[in-house]
C-alpha atoms as a PDB file:
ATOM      1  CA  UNK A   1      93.434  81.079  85.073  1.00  0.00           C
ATOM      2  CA  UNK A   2      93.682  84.373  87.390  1.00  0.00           C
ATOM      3  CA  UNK A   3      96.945  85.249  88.973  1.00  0.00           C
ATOM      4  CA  UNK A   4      96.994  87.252  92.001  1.00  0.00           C
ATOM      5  CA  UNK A   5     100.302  87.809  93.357  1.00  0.00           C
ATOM      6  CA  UNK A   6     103.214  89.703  96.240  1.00  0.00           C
ATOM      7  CA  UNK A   7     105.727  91.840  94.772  1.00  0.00           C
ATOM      8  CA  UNK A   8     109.046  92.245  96.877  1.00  0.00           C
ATOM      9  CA  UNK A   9     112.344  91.495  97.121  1.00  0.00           C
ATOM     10  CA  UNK A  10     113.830  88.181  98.903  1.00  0.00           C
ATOM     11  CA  UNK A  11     110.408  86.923  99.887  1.00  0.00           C
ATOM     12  CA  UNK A  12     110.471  83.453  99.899  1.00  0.00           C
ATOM     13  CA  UNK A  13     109.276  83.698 103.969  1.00  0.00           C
ATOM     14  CA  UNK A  14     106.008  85.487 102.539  1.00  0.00           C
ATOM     15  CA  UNK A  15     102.476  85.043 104.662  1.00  0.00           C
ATOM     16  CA  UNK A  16     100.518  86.443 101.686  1.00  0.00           C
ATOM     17  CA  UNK A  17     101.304  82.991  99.855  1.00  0.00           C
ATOM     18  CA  UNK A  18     100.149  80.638 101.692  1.00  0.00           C
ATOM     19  CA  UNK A  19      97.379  82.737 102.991  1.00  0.00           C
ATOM     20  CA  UNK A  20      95.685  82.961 100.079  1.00  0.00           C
ATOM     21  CA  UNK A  21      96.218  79.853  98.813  1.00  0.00           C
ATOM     22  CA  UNK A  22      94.461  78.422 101.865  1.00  0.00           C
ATOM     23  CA  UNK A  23      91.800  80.719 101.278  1.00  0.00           C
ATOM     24  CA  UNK A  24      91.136  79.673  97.910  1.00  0.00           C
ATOM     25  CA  UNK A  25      91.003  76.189  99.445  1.00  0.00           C
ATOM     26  CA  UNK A  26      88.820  77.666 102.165  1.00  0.00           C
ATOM     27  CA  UNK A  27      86.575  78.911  99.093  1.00  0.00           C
ATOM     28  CA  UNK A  28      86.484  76.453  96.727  1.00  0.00           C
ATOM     29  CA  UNK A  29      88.460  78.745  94.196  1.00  0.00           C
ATOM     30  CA  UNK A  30      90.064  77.123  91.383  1.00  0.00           C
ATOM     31  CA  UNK A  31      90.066  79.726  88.558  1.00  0.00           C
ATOM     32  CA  UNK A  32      92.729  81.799  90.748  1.00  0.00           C
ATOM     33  CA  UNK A  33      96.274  81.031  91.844  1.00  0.00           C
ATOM     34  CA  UNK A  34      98.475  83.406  94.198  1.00  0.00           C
ATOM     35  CA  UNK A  35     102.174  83.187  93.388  1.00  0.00           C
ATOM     36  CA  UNK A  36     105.092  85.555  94.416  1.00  0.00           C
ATOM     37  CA  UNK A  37     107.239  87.918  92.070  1.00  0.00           C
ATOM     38  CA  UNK A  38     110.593  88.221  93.821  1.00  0.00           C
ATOM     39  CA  UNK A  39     112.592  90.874  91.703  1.00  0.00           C
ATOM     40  CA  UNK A  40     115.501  92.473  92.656  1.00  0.00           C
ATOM     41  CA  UNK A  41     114.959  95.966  90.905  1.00  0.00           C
ATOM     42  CA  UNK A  42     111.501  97.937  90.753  1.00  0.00           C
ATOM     43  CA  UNK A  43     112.644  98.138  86.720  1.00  0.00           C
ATOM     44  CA  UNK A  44     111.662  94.938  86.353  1.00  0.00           C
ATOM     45  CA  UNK A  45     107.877  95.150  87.566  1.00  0.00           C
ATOM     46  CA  UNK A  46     106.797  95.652  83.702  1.00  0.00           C
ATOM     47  CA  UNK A  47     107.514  92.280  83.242  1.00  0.00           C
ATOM     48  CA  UNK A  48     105.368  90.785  85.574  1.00  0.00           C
ATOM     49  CA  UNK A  49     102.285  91.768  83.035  1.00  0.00           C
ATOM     50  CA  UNK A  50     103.874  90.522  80.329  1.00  0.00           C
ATOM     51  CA  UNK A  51     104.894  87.572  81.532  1.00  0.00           C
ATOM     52  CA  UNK A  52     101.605  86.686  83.471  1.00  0.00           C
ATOM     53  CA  UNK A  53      98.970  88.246  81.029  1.00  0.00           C
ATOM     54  CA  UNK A  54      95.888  87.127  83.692  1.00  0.00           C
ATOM     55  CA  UNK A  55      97.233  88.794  86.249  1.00  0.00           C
ATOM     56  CA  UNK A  56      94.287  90.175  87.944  1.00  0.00           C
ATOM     57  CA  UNK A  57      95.582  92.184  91.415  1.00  0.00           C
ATOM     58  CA  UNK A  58      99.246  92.143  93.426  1.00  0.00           C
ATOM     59  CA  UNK A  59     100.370  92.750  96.999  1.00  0.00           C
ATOM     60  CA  UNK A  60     103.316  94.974  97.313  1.00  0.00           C
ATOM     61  CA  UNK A  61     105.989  94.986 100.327  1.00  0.00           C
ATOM     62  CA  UNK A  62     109.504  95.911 101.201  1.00  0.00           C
ATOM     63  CA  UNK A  63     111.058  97.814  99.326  1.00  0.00           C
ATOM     64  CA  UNK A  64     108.802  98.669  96.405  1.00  0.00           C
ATOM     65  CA  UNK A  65     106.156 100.222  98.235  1.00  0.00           C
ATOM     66  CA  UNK A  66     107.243 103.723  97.406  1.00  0.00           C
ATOM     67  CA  UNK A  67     109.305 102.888  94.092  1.00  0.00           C
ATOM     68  CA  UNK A  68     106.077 101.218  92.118  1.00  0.00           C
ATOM     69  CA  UNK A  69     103.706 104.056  92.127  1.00  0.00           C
ATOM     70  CA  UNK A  70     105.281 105.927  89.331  1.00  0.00           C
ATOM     71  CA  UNK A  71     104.263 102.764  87.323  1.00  0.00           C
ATOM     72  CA  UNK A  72     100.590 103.038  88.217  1.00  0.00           C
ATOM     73  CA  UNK A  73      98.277 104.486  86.381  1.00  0.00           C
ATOM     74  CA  UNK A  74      95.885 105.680  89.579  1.00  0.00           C
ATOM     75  CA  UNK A  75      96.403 105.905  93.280  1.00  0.00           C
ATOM     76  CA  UNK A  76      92.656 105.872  95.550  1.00  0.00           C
ATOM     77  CA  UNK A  77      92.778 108.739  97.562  1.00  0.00           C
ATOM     78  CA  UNK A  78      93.864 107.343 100.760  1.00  0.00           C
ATOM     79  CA  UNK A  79      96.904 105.766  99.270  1.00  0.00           C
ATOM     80  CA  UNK A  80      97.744 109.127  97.777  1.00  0.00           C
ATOM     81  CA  UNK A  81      98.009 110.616 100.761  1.00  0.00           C
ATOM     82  CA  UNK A  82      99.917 108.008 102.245  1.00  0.00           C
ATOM     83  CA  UNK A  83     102.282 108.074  99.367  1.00  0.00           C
ATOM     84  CA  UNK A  84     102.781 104.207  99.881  1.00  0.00           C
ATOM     85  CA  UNK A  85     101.246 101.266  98.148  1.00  0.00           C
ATOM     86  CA  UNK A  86     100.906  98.003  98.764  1.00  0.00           C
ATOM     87  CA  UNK A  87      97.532  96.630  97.461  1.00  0.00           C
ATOM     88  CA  UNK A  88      97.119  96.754  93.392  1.00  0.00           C
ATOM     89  CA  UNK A  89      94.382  95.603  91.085  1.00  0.00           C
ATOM     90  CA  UNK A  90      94.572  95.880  87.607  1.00  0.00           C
ATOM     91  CA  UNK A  91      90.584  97.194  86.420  1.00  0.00           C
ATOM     92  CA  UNK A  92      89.070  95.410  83.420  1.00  0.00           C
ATOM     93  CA  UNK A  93      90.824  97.842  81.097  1.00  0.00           C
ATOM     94  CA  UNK A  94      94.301  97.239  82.224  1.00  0.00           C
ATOM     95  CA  UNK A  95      94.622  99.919  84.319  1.00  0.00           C
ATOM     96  CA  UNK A  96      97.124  99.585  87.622  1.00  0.00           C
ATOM     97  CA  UNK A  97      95.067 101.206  90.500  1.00  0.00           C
ATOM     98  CA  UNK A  98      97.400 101.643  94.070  1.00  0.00           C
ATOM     99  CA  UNK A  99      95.659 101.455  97.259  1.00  0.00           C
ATOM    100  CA  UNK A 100      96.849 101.130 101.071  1.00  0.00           C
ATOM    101  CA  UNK A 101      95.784  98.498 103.342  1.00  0.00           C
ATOM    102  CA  UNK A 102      98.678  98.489 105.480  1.00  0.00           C
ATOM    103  CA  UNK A 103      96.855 101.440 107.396  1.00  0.00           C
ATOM    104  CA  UNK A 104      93.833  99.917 107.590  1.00  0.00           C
ATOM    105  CA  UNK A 105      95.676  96.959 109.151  1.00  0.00           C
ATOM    106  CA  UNK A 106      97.365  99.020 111.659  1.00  0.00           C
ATOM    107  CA  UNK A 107      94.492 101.171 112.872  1.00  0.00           C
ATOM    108  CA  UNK A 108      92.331  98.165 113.604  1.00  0.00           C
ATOM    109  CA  UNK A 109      95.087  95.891 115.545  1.00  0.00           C
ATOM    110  CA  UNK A 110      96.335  98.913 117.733  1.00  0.00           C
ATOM    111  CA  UNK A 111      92.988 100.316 118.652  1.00  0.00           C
ATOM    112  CA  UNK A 112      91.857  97.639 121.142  1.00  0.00           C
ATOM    113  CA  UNK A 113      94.791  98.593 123.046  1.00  0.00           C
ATOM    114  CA  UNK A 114      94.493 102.266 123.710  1.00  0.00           C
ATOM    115  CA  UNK A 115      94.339 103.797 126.783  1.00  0.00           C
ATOM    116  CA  UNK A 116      93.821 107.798 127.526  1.00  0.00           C
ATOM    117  CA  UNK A 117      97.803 108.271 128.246  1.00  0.00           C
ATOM    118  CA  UNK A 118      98.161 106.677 124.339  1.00  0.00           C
ATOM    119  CA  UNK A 119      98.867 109.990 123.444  1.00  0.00           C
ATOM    120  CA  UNK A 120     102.210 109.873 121.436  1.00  0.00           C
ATOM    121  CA  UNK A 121     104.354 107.654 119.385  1.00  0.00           C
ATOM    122  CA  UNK A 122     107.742 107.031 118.288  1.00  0.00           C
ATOM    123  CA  UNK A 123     108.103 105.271 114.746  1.00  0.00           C
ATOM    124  CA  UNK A 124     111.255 103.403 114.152  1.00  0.00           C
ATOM    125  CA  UNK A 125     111.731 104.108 110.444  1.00  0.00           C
ATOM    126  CA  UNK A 126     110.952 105.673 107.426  1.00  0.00           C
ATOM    127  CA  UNK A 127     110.065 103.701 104.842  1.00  0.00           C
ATOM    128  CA  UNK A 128     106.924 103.038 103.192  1.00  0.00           C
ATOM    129  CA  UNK A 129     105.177 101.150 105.864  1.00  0.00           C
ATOM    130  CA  UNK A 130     105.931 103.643 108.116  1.00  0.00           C
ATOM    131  CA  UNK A 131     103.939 106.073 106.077  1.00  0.00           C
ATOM    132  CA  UNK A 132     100.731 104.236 106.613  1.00  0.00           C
ATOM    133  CA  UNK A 133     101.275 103.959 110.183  1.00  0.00           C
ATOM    134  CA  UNK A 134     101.944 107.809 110.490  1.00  0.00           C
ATOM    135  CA  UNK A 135      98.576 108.376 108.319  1.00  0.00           C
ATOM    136  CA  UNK A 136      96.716 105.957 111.111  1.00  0.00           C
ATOM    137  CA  UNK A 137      98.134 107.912 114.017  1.00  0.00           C
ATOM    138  CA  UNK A 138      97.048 111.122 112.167  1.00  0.00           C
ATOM    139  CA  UNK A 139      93.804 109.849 112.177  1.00  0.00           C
ATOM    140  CA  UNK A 140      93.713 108.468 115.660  1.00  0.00           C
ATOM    141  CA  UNK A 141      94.717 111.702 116.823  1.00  0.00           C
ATOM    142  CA  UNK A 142      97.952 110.152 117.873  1.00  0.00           C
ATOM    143  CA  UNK A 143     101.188 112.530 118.162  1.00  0.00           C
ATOM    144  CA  UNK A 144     104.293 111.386 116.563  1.00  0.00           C
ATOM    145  CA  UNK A 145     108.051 111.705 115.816  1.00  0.00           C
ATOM    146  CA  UNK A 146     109.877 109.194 113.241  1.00  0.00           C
ATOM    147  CA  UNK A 147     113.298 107.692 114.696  1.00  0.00           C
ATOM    148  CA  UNK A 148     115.882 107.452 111.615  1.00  0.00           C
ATOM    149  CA  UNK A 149     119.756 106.710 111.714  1.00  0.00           C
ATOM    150  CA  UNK A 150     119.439 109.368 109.598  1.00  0.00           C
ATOM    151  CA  UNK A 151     117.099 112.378 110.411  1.00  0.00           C
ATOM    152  CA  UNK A 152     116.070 114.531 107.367  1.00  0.00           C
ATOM    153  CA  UNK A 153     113.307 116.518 109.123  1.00  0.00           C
ATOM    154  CA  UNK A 154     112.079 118.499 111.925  1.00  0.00           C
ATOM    155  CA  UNK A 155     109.624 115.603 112.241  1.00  0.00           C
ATOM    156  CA  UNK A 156     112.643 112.858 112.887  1.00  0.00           C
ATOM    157  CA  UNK A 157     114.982 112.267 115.477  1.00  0.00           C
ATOM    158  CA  UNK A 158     117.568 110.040 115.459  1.00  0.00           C
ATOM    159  CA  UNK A 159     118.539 106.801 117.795  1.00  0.00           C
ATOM    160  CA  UNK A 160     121.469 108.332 119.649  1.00  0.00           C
ATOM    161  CA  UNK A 161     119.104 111.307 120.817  1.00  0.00           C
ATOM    162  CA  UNK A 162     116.780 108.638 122.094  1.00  0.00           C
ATOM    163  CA  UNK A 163     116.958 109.141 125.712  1.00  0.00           C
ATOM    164  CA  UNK A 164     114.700 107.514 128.611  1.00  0.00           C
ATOM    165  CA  UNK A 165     112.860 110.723 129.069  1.00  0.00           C
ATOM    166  CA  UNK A 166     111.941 110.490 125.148  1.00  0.00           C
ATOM    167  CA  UNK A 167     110.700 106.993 125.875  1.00  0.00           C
ATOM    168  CA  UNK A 168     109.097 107.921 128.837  1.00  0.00           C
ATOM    169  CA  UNK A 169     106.855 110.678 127.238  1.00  0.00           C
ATOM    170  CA  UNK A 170     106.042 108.202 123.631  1.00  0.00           C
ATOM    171  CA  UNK A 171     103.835 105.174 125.227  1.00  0.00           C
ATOM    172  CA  UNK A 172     103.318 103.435 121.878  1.00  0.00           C
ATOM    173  CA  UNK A 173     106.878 102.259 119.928  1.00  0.00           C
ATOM    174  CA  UNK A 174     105.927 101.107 116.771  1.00  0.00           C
ATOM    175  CA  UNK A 175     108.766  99.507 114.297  1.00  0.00           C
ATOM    176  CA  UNK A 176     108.379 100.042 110.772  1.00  0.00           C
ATOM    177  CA  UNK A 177     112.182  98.860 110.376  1.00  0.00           C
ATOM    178  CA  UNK A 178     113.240  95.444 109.711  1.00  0.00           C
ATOM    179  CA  UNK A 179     115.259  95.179 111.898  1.00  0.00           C
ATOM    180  CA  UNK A 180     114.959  91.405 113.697  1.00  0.00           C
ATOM    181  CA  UNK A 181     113.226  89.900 111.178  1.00  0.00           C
ATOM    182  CA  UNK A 182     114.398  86.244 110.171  1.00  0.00           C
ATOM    183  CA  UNK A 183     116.954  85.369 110.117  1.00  0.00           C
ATOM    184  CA  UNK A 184     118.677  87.974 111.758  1.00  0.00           C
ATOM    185  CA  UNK A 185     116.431  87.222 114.660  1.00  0.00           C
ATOM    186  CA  UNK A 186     119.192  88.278 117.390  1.00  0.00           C
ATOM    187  CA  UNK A 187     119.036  91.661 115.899  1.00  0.00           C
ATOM    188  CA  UNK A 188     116.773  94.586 117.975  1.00  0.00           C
ATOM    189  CA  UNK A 189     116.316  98.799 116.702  1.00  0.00           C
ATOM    190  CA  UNK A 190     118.541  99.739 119.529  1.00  0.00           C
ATOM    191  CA  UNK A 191     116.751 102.158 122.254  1.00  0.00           C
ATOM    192  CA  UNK A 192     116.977 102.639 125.504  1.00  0.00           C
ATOM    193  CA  UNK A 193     114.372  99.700 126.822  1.00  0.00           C
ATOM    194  CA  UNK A 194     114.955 100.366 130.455  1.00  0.00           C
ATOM    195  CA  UNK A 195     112.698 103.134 130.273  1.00  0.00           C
ATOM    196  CA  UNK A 196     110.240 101.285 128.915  1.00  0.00           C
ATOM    197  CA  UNK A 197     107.388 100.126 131.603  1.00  0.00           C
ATOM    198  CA  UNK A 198     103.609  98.750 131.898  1.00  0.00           C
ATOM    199  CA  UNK A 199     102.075 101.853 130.374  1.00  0.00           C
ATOM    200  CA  UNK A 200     103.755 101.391 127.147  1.00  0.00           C
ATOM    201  CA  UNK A 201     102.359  99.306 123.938  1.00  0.00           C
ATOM    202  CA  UNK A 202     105.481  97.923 121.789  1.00  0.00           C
ATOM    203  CA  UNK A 203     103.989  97.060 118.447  1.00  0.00           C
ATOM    204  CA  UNK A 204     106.517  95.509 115.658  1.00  0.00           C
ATOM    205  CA  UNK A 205     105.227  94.971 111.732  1.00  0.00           C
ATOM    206  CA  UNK A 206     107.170  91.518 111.337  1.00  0.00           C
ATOM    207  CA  UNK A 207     105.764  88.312 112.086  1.00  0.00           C
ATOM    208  CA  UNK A 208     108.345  86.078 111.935  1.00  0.00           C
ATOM    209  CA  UNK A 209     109.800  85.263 114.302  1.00  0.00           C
ATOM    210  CA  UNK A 210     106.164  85.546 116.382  1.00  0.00           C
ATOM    211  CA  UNK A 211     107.830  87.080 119.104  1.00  0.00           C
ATOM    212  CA  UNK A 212     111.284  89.633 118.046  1.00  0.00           C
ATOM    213  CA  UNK A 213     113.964  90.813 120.591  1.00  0.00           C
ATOM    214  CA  UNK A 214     112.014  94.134 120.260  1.00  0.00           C
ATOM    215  CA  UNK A 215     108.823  92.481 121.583  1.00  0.00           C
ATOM    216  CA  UNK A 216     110.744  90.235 124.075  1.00  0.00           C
ATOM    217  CA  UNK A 217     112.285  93.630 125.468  1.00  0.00           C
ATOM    218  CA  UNK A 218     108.773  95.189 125.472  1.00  0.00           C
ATOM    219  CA  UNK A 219     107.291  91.762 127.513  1.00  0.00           C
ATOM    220  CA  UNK A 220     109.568  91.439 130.145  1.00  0.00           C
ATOM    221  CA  UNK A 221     108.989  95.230 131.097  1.00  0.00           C
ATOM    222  CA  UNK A 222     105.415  94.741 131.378  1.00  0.00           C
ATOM    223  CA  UNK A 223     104.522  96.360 128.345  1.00  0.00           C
ATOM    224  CA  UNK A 224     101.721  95.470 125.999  1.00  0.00           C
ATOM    225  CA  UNK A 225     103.180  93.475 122.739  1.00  0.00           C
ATOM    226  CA  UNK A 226     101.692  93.410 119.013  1.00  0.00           C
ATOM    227  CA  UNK A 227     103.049  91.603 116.470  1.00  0.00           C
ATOM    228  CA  UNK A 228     102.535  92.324 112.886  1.00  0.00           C
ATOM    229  CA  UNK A 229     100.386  89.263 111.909  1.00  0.00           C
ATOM    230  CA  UNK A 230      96.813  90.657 113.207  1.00  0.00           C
ATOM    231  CA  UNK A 231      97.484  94.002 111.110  1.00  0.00           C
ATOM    232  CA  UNK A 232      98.870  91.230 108.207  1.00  0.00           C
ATOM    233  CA  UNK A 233      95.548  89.070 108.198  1.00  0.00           C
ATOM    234  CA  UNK A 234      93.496  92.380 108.085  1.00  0.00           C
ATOM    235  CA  UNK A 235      95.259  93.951 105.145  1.00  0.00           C
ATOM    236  CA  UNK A 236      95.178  90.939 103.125  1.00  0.00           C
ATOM    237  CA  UNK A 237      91.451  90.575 103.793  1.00  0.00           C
ATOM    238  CA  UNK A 238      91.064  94.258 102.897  1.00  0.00           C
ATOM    239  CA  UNK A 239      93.081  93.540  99.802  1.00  0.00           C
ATOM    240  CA  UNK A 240      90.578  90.766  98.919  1.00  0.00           C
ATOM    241  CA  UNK A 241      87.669  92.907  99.015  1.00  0.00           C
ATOM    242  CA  UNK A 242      89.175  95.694  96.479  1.00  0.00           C
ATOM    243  CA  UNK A 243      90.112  93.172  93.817  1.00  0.00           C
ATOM    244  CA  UNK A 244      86.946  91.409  94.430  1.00  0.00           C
ATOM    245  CA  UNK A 245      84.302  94.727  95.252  1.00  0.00           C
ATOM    246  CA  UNK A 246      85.528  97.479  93.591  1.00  0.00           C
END
């Protein structure tokens, strides 16, 4: 039996479970299972492999994303540019190969959406999905600065510099933090949303709850709202096709 799996910490809410399960139901697959691996140190990813010999290709998310690639033996291109993973498959010799769907994900949801004016962004955070979002605004010839509580770069401001002429001038807000996910679902990155209007496009990673405070904020200004399950759904198929294709 084939194990595919998520690697992450606290991820009993995972999508990736029961999306591939239902796709395996979908396909009549019965060789394959999909199961999670919930550790609470990236030290501890060695013993996925030897306690699941079979296991064939893994999701990673939040917060390994950055910490596993020292533990892989290849990263494709893309992915090493990004300098996030979160799509492995293990090659018929045993080799760990990281890729990046997330940016795949996030190109194809935001695209429909963009208007001339769509000409800079403000990223709220730094981790390693936010790297694949910066590498998709590269490419979509997108402007950007990263919003941190704690700025490191030239690159970065921080949220108490966030000011409604900042907002004003960024017409896509993407957040790459997790901030409002459940069940903290009260919980919003805290900018200045007055200054947001009809011109902007709020996008937020999570997917549960559907709709965050962000989002909410975004709505009742008019603003176009994304939630992270389109950009989800298209990574994961992505994912399916390297373990499968490649």
């Amino acid at each position: 039996m084939n194990t595919l799996g998520l690697v992450g910490k606290n991820i009993s809410y995972s999508f990736s479970n029961s999306y591939f399960k239902q796709k395996f139901e979908d396909l009549k697959i019965t060789d394959t299972t999909y199961q999670n691996f919930d550790i609470q140190d990236i030290s501890e990813f060695p013993n996925i492999f030897k306690d699941h010999p079979n296991v064939k290709g893994l999701n990673v998310t939040i917060p390994y994303k950055e910490q596993v690639i020292p533990y892989l033996h290849k990263l494709n291109s893309r992915a090493k540019k990004i300098g996030a993973v979160n799509t492995i498959k293990i090659t018929k010799k045993g080799k760990l190969v990281g890729y990046n769907t997330d940016y795949y994900g996030f190109k194809k949801s935001l695209e429909p959406h963009l208007l001339s004016y769509h000409d800079k962004a403000l990223i709220l955070g730094t981790g390693g999905a936010s790297k694949a979002i910066a590498y998709a605004l590269k490419k979509l010839k997108i402007k950007f600065q990263y919003v941190s509580r704690s700025p490191k770069n030239d690159n970065t401001i921080s949220y108490e510099s966030l000011n409604n002429d900042i907002i004003d001038a960024h017409k896509i807000i993407i957040n790459c933090s997790p901030v409002g996910t459940f069940p903290n679902i009260h919980e919003c990155p805290d900018i200045p949303y007055n200054a947001i209007g009809r011109e902007h496009i709020l996008f937020d990673l999570i997917y549960n709850p559907e709709e965050t405070r962000f989002l909410k904020h975004g709505r009742e200004r008019k603003a176009t709202t994304i939630n992270g399950l389109n950009m989800l759904i298209l990574q994961a198929e992505k994912a399916w096709d390297i373990w499968n294709l490649y």
